[in-house]
N, C-alpha and C. Protein backbone atom coordinates (compact mmCIF):
# COMPACT_ATOMS: atom_id res chain seq x y z
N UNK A 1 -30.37 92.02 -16.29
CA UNK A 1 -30.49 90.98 -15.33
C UNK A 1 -29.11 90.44 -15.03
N UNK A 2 -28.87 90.41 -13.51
CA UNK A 2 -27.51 90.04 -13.21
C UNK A 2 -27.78 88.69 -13.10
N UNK A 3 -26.69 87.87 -13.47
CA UNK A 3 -26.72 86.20 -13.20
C UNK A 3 -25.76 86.12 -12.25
N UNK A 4 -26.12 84.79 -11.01
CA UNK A 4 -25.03 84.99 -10.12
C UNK A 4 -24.32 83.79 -10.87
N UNK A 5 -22.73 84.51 -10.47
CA UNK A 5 -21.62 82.98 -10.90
C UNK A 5 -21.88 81.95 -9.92
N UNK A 6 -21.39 80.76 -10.72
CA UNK A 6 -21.66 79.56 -9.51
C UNK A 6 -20.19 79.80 -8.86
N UNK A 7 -20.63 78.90 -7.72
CA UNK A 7 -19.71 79.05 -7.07
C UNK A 7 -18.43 78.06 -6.93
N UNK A 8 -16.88 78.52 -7.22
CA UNK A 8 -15.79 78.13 -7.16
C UNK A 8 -15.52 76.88 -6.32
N UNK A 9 -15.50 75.71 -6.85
CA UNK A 9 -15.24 74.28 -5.93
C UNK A 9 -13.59 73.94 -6.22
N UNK A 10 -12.95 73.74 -4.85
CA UNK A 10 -11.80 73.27 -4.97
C UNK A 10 -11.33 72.21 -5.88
N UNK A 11 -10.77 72.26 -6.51
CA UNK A 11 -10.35 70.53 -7.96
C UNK A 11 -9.76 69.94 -6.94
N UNK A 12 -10.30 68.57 -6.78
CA UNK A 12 -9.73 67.42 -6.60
C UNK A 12 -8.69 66.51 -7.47
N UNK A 13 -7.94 65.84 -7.06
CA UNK A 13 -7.77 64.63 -7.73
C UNK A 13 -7.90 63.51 -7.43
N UNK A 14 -8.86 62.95 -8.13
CA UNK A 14 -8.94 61.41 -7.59
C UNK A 14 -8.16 60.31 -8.04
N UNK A 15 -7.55 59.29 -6.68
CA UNK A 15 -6.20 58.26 -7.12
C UNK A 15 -7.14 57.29 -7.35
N UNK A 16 -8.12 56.61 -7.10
CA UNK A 16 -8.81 56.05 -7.64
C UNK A 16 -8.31 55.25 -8.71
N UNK A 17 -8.75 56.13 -9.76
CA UNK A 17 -8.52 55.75 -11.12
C UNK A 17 -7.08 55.41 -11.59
N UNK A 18 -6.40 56.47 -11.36
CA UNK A 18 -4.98 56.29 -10.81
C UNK A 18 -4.40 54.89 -10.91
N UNK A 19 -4.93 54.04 -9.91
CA UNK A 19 -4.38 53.40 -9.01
C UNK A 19 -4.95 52.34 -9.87
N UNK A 20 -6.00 52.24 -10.44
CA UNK A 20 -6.83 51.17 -11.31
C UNK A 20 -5.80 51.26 -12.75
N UNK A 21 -5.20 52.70 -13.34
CA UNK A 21 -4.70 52.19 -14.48
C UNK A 21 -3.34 51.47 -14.59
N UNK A 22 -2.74 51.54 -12.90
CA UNK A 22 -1.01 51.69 -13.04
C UNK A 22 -1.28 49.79 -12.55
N UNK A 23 -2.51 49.20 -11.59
CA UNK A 23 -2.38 47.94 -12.00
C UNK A 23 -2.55 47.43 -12.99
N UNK A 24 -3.26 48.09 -13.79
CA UNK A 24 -4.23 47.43 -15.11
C UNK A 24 -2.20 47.33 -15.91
N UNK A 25 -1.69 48.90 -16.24
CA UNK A 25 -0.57 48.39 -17.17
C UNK A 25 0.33 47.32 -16.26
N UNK A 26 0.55 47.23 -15.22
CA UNK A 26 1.67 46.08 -14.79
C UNK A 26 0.85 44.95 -14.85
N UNK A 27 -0.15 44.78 -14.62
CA UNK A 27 -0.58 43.08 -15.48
C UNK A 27 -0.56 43.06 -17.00
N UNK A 28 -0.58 44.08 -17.51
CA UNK A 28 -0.13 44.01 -19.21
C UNK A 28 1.26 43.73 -19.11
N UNK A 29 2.09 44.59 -18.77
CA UNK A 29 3.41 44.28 -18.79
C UNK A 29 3.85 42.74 -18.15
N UNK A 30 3.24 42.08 -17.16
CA UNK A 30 4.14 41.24 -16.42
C UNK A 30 3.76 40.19 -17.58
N UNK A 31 2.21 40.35 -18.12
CA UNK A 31 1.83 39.18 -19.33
C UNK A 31 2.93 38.93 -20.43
N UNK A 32 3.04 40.54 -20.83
CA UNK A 32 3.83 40.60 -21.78
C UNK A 32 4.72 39.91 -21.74
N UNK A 33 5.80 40.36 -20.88
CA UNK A 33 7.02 39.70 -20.20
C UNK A 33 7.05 38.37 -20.39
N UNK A 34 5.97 37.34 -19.58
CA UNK A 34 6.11 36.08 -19.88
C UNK A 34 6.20 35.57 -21.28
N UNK A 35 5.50 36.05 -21.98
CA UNK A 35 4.83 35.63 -23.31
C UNK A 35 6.60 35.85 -24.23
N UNK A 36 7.37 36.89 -23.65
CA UNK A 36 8.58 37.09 -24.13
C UNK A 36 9.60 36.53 -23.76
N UNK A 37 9.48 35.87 -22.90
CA UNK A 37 10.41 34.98 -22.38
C UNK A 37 10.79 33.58 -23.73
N UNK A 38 11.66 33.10 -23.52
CA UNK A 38 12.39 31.97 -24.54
C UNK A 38 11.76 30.69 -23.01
N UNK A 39 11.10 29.74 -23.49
CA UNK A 39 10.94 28.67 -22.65
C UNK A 39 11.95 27.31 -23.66
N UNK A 40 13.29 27.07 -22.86
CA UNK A 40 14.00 26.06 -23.59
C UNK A 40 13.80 24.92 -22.96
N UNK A 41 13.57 23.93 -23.75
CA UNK A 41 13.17 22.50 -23.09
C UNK A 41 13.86 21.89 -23.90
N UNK A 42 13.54 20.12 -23.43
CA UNK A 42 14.21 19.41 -24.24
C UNK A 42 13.21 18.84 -24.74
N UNK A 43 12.98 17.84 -26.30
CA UNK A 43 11.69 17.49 -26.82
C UNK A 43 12.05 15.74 -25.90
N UNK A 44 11.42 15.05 -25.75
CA UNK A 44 11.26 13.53 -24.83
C UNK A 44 10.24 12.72 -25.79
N UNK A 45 10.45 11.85 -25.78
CA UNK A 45 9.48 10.50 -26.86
C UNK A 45 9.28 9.47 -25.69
N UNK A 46 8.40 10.09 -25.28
CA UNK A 46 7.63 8.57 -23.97
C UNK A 46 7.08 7.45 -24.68
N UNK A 47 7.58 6.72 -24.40
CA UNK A 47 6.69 4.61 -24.73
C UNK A 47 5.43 5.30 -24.25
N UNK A 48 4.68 4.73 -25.67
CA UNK A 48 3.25 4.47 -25.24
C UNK A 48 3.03 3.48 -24.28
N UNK A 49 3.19 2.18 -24.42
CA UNK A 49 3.37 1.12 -23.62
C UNK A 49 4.41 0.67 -22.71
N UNK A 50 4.59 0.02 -21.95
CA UNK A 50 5.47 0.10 -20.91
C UNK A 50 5.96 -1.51 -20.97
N UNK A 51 6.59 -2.31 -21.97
CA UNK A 51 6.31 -3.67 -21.74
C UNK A 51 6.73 -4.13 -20.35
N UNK A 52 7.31 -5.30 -19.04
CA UNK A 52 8.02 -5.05 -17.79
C UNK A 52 8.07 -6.73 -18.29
N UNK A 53 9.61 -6.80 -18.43
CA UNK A 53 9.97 -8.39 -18.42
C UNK A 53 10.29 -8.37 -17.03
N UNK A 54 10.84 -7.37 -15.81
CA UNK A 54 11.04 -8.24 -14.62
C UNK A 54 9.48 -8.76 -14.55
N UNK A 55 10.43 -9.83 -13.26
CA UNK A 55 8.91 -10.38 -12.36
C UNK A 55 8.71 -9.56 -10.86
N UNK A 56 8.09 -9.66 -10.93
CA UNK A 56 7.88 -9.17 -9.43
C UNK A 56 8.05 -9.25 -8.22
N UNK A 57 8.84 -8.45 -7.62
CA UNK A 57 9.82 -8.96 -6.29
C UNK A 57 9.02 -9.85 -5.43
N UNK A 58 9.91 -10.96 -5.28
CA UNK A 58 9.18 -11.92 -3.60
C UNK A 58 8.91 -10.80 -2.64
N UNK A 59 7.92 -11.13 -1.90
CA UNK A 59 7.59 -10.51 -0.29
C UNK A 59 7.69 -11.14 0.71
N UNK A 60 8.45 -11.04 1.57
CA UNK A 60 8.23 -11.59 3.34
C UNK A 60 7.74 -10.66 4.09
N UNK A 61 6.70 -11.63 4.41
CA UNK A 61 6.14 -10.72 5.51
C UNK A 61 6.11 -11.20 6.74
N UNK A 62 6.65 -9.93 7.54
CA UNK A 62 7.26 -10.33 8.93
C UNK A 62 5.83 -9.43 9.84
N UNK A 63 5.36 -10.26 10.48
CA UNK A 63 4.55 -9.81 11.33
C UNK A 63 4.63 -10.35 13.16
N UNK A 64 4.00 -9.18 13.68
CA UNK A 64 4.32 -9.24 15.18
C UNK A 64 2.69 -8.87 15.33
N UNK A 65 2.04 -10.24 16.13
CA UNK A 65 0.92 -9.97 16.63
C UNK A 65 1.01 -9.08 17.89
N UNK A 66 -0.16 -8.98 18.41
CA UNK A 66 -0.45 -8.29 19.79
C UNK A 66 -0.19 -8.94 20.78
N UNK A 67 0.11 -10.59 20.82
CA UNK A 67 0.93 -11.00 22.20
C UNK A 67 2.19 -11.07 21.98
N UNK A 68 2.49 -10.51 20.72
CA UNK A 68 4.07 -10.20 20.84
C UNK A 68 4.94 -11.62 19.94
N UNK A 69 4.13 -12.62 19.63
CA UNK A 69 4.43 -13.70 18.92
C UNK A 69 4.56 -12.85 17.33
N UNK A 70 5.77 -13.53 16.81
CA UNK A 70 6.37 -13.18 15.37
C UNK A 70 6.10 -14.17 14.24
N UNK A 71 5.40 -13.63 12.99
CA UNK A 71 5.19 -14.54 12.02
C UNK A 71 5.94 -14.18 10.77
N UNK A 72 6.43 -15.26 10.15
CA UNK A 72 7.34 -15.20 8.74
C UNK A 72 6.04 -16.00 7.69
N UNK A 73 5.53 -14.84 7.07
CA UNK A 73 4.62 -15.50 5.77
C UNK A 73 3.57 -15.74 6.33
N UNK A 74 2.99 -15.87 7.22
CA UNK A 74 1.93 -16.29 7.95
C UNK A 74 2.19 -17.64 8.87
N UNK A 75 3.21 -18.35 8.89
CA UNK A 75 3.84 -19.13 9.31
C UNK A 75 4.86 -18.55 11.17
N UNK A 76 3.98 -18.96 12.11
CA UNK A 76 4.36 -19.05 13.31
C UNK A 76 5.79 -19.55 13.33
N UNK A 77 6.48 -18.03 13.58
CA UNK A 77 8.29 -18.45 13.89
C UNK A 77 8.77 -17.79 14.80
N UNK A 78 9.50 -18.85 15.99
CA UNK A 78 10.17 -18.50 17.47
C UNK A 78 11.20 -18.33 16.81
N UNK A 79 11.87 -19.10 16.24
CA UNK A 79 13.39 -18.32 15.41
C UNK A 79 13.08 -17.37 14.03
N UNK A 80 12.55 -16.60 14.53
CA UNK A 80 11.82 -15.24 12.97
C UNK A 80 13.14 -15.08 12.50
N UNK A 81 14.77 -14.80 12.77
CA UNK A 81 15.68 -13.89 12.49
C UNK A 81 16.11 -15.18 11.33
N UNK A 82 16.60 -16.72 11.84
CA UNK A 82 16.73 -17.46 10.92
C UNK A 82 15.86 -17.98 10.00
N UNK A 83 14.50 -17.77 10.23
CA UNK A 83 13.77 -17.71 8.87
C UNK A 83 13.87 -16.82 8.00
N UNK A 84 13.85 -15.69 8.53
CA UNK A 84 13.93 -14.26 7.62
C UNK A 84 15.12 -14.72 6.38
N UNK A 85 16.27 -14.73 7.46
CA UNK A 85 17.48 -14.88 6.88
C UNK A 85 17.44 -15.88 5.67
N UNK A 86 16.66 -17.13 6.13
CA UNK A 86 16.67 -18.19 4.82
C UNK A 86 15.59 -17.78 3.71
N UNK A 87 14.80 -16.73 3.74
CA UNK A 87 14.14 -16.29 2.97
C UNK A 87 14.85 -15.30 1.99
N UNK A 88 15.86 -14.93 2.78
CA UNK A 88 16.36 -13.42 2.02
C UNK A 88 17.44 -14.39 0.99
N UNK A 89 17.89 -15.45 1.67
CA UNK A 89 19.25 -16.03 0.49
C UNK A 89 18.85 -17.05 -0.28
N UNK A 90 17.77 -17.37 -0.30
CA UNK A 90 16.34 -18.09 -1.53
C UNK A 90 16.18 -16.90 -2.48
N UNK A 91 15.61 -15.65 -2.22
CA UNK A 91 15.50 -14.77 -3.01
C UNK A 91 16.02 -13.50 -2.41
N UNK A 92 17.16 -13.40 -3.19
CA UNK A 92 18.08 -11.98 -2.94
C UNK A 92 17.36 -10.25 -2.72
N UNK A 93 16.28 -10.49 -4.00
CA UNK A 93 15.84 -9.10 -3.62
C UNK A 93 14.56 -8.61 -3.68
N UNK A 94 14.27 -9.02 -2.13
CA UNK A 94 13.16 -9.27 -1.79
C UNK A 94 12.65 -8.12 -1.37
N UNK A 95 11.01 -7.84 -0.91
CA UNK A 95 10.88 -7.14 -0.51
C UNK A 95 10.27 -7.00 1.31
N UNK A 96 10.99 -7.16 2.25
CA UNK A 96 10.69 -7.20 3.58
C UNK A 96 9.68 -6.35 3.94
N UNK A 97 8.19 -6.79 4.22
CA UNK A 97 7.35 -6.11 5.00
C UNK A 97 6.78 -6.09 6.37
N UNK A 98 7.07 -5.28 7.34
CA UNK A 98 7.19 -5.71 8.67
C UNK A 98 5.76 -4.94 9.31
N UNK A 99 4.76 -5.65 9.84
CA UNK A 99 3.14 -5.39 10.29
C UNK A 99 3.53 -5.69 11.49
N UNK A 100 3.26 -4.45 12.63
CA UNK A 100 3.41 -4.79 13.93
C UNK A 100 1.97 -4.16 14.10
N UNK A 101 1.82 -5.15 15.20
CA UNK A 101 0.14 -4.57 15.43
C UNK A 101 -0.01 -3.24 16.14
N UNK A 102 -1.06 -2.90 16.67
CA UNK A 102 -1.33 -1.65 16.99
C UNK A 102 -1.27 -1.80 18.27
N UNK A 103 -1.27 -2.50 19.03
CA UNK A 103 -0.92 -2.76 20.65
C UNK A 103 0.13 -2.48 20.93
N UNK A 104 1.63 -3.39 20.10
CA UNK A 104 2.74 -3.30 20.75
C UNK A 104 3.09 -1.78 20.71
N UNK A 105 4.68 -1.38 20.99
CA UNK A 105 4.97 -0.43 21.53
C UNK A 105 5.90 0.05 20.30
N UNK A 106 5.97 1.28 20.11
CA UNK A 106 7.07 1.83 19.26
C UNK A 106 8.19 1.05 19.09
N UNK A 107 8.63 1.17 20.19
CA UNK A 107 9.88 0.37 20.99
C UNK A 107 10.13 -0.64 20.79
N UNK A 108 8.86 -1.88 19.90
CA UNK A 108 9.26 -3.14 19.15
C UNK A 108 9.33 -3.06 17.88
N UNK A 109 8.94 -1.81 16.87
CA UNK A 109 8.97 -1.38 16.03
C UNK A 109 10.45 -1.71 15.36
N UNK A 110 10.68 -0.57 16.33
CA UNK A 110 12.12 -0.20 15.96
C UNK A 110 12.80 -1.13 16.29
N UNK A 111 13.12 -2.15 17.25
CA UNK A 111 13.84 -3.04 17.45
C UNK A 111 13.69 -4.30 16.34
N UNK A 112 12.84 -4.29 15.84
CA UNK A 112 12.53 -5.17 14.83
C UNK A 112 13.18 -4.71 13.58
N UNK A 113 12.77 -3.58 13.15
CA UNK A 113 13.90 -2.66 11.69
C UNK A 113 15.34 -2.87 11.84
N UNK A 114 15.50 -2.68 13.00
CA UNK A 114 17.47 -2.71 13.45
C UNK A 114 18.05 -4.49 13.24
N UNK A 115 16.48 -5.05 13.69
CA UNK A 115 17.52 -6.98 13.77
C UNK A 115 17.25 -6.72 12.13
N UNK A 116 16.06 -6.38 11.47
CA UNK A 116 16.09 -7.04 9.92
C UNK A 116 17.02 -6.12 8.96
N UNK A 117 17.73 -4.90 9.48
CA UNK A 117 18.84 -4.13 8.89
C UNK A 117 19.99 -5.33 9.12
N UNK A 118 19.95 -5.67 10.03
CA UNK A 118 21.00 -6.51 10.08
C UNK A 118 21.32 -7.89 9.87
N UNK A 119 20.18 -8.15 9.55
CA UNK A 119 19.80 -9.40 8.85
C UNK A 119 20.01 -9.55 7.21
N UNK A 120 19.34 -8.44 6.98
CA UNK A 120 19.95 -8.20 5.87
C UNK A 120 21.30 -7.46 5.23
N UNK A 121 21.84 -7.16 5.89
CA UNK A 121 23.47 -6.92 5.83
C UNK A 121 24.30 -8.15 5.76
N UNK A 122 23.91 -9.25 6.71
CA UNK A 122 24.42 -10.05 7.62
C UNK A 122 24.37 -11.11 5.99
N UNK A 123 23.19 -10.86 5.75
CA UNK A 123 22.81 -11.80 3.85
C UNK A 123 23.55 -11.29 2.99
N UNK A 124 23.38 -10.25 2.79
CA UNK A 124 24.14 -9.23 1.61
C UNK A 124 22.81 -9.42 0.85
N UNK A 125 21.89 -9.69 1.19
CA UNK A 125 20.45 -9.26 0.38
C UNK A 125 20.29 -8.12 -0.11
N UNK A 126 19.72 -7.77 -1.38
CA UNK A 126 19.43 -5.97 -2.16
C UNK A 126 18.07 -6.37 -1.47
N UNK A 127 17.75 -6.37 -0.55
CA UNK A 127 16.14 -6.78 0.01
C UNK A 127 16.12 -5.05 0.49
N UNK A 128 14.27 -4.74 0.13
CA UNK A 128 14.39 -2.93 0.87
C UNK A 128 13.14 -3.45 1.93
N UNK A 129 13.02 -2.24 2.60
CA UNK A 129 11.85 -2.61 3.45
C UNK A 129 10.83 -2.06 3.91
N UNK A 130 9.93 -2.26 4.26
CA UNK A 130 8.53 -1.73 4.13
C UNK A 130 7.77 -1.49 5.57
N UNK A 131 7.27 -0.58 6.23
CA UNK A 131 6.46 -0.80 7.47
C UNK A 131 4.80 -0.95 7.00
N UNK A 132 4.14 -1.85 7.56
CA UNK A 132 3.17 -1.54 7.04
C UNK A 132 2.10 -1.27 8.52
N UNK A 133 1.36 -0.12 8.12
CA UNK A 133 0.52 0.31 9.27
C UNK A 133 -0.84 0.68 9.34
N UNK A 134 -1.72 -0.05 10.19
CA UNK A 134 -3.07 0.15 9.60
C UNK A 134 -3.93 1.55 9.55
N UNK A 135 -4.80 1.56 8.86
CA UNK A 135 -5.62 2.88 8.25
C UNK A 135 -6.08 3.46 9.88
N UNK A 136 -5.29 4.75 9.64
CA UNK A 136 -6.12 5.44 10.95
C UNK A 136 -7.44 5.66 11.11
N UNK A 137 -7.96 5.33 12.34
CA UNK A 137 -9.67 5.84 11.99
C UNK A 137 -9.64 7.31 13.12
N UNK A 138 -10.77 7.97 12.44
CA UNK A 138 -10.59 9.32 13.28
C UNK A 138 -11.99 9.23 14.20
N UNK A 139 -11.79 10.18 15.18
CA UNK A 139 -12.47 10.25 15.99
C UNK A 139 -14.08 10.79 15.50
N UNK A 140 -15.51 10.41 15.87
CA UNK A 140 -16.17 10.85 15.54
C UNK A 140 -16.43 12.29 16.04
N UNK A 141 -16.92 12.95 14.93
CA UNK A 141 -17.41 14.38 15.59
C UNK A 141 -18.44 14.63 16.04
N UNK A 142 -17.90 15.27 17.51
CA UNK A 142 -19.48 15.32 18.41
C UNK A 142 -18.82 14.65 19.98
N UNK A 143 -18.26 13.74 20.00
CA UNK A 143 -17.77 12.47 20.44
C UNK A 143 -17.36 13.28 21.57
């Protein structure tokens, strides 16, 4: 009885696997690597507690309503620049917060930062300064 041979299939090679072992060793190796690295630091001893003998900086607050009228502290002032000023050389290092409403224009913004830069130059106040601007609301969706 003759048996027939099977028949001769071209060999492949599949990269496949290949390709699965040569990432598999470079994430061994790159691990390795780190793990061999020298990490030099310095050791630090943080305060548990934080005691704070300062006090807490004075605030002026300089505000510009929506008709454009200027308030020092909540206190209605046509001369805002010489109040400011007598606020800043009462307390040297203060902290200037300037609330312009949402009506006026950029353009009083900034003209307002430039007189109280120079207001406070003009003092020699360590006074820094602050814009303060209200919480945007966003548009509803759908709207």
């Amino acid at each position: 009885m003759k048996l027939e041979a099977p028949e001769m299939r071209k060999a492949r090679i599949e990269i496949v696997p290949m390709i699965d072992t040569i990432f598999f060793l470079l994430v061994f190796f790159m691990i390795t690597w780190l793990a061999m690295v020298k990490m030099n630091g310095l050791t630090l001893n943080v305060p548990r507690q934080i005691k704070s003998t300062a006090a807490a900086p004075h605030v002026v607050d300089l505000s510009v309503s929506g008709a454009g009228r200027f308030y020092v502290n909540a206190h209605n002032a046509t001369a805002w620049p010489a109040a400011l000023k007598a606020q800043l050389l009462e307390h040297p290092g203060s902290i200037v917060v300037i609330n312009v409403a949402p009506t006026q224009k950029t353009q009083t913004l900034i003209s307002v930062v430039d007189s109280v830069n120079g207001i406070i130059t003009d003092s020699h106040a360590r006074a820094s300064v602050l814009i303060a601007t209200p919480k945007a609301t966003q548009p509803k969706q759908g709207a």
